[in-house]
Protein backbone atom coordinates (compact mmCIF):
# COMPACT_ATOMS: atom_id res chain seq x y z
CA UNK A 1 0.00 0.00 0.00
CA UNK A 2 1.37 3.48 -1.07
CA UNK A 3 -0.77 5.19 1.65
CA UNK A 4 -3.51 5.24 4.46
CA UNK A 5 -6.75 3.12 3.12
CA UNK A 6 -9.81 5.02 4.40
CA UNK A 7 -13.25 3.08 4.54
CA UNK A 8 -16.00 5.77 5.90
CA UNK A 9 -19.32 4.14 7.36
CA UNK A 10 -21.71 5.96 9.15
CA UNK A 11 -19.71 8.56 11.25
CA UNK A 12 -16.91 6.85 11.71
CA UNK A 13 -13.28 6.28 9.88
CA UNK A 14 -11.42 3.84 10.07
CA UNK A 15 -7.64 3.79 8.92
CA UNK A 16 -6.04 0.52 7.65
CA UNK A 17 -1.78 0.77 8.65
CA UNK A 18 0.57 1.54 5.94
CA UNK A 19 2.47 -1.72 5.04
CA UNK A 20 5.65 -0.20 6.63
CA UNK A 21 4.00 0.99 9.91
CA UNK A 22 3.08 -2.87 10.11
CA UNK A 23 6.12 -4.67 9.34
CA UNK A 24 8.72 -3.01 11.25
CA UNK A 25 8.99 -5.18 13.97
CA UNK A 26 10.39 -2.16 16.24
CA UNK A 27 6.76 -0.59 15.22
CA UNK A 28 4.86 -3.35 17.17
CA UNK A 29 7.00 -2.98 20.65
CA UNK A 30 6.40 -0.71 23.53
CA UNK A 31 8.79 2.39 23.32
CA UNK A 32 11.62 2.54 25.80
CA UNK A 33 9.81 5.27 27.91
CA UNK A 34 6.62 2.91 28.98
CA UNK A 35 5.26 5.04 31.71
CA UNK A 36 5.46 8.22 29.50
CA UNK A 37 3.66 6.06 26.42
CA UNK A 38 1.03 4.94 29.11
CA UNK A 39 0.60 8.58 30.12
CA UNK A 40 0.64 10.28 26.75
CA UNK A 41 -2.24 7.48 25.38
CA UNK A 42 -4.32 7.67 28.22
CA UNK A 43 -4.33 11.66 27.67
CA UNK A 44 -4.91 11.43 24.36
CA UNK A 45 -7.97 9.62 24.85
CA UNK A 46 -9.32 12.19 27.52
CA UNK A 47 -12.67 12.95 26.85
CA UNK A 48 -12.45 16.16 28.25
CA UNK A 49 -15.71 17.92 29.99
CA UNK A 50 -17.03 19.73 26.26
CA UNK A 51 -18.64 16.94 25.16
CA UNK A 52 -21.96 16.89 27.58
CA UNK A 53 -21.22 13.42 28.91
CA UNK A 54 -22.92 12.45 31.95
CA UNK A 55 -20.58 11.57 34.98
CA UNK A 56 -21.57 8.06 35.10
CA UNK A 57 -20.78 7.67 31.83
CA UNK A 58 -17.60 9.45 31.69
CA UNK A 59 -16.32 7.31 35.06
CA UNK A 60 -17.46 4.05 32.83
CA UNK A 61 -15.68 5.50 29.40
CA UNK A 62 -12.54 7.02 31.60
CA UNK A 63 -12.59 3.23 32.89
CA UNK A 64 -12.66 1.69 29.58
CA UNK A 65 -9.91 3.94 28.33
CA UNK A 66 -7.93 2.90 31.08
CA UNK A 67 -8.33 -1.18 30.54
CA UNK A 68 -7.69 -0.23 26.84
CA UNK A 69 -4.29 0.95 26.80
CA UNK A 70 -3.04 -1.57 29.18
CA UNK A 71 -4.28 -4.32 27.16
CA UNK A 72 -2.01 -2.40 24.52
CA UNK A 73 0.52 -2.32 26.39
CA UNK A 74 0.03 -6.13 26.88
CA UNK A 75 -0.04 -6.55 23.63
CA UNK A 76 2.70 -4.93 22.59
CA UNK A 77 5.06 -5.57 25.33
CA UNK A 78 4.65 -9.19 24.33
CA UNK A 79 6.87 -11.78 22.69
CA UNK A 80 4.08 -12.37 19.88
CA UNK A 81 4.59 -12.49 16.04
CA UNK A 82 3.72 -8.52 13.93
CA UNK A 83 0.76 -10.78 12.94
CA UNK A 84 -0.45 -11.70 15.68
CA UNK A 85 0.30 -8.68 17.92
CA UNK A 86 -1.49 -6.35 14.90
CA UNK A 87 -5.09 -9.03 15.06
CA UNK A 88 -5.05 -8.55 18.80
CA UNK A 89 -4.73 -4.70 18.72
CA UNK A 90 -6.89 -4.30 15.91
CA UNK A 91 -9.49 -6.77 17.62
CA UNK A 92 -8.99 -4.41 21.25
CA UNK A 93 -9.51 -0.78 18.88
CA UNK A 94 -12.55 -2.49 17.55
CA UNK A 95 -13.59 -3.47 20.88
CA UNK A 96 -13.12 0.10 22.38
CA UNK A 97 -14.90 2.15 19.74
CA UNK A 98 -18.01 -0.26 19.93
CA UNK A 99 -17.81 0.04 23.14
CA UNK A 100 -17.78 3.65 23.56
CA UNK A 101 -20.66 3.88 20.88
CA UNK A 102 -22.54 2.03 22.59
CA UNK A 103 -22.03 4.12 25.87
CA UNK A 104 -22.54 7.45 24.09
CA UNK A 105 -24.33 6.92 21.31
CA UNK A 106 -23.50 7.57 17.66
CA UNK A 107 -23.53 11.53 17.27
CA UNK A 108 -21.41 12.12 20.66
CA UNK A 109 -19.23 8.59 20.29
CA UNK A 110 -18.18 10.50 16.80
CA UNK A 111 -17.62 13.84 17.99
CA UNK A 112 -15.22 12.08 21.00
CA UNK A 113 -13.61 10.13 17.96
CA UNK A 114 -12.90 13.48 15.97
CA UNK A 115 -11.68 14.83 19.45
CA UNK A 116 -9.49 12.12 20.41
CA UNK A 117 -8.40 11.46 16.69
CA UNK A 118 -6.83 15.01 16.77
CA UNK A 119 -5.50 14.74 20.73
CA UNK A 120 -3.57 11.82 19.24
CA UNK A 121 -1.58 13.89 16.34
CA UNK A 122 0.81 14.72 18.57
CA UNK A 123 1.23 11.54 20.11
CA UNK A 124 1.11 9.88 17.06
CA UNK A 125 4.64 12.08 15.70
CA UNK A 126 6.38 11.38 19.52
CA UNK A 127 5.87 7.77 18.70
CA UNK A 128 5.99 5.33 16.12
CA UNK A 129 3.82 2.47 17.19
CA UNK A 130 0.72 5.11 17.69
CA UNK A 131 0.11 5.16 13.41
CA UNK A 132 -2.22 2.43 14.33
CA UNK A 133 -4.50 3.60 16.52
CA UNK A 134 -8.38 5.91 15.74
């Protein structure tokens, strides 16, 4: 693939890896810095108070996000294959977003998408293994 493969369905995007972000084997391992990776992805995913979500939902998503990068972490700190590692994040992004739809329905799960898809520019450029994520 030259580029990023975009499939748009309802509201939501969702970006297939470049070919090189995928079989780099240093792309599919936690960087050196793991507490600063776990720190930058969990901000990255903050939902922030503009959104109108209830407290009880925001404890549940906040909660979700939480359990979602450290199965990443799992994931990637692991001794799998690129293969493998790649079907078990893709299967835990898939996981997350339908989970988060669920919890806040369609029009705010894809307004926290857009939010969090821009929140993770940044973190996306500071490190490598981030391409495949939103």
């Amino acid at each position: 693939m030259a580029g990023i493969l975009s499939l748009t369905g309802a509201a939501q995007t969702i970006k297939v890896p470049k070919a090189s972000d995928v079989t780099n084997a240093a792309n599919l391992v936690l960087p050196t810095d793991k507490a600063a990776f776990e720190k930058d992805f969990l901000k990255a995913l903050d939902p922030g108070t503009d959104l109108g979500i209830s407290a009880d939902n925001l404890t549940k998503l906040l909660g979700s996000n939480k359990s979602y990068v450290s199965d990443v972490m799992g994931i990637l700190g692991g001794s799998d294959s690129n293969d493998s590692k790649l079907s078990k994040l893709t299967g835990k992004n898939k996981a997350w977003k339908s989970f988060a739809t669920g919890l806040l329905g369609d029009s705010t799960a894809g307004k926290y998408f857009t939010k969090v898809n821009k929140q993770l520019q940044s973190f996306k450029s500071k490190y490598q293994v981030a391409k495949m994520f939103l």
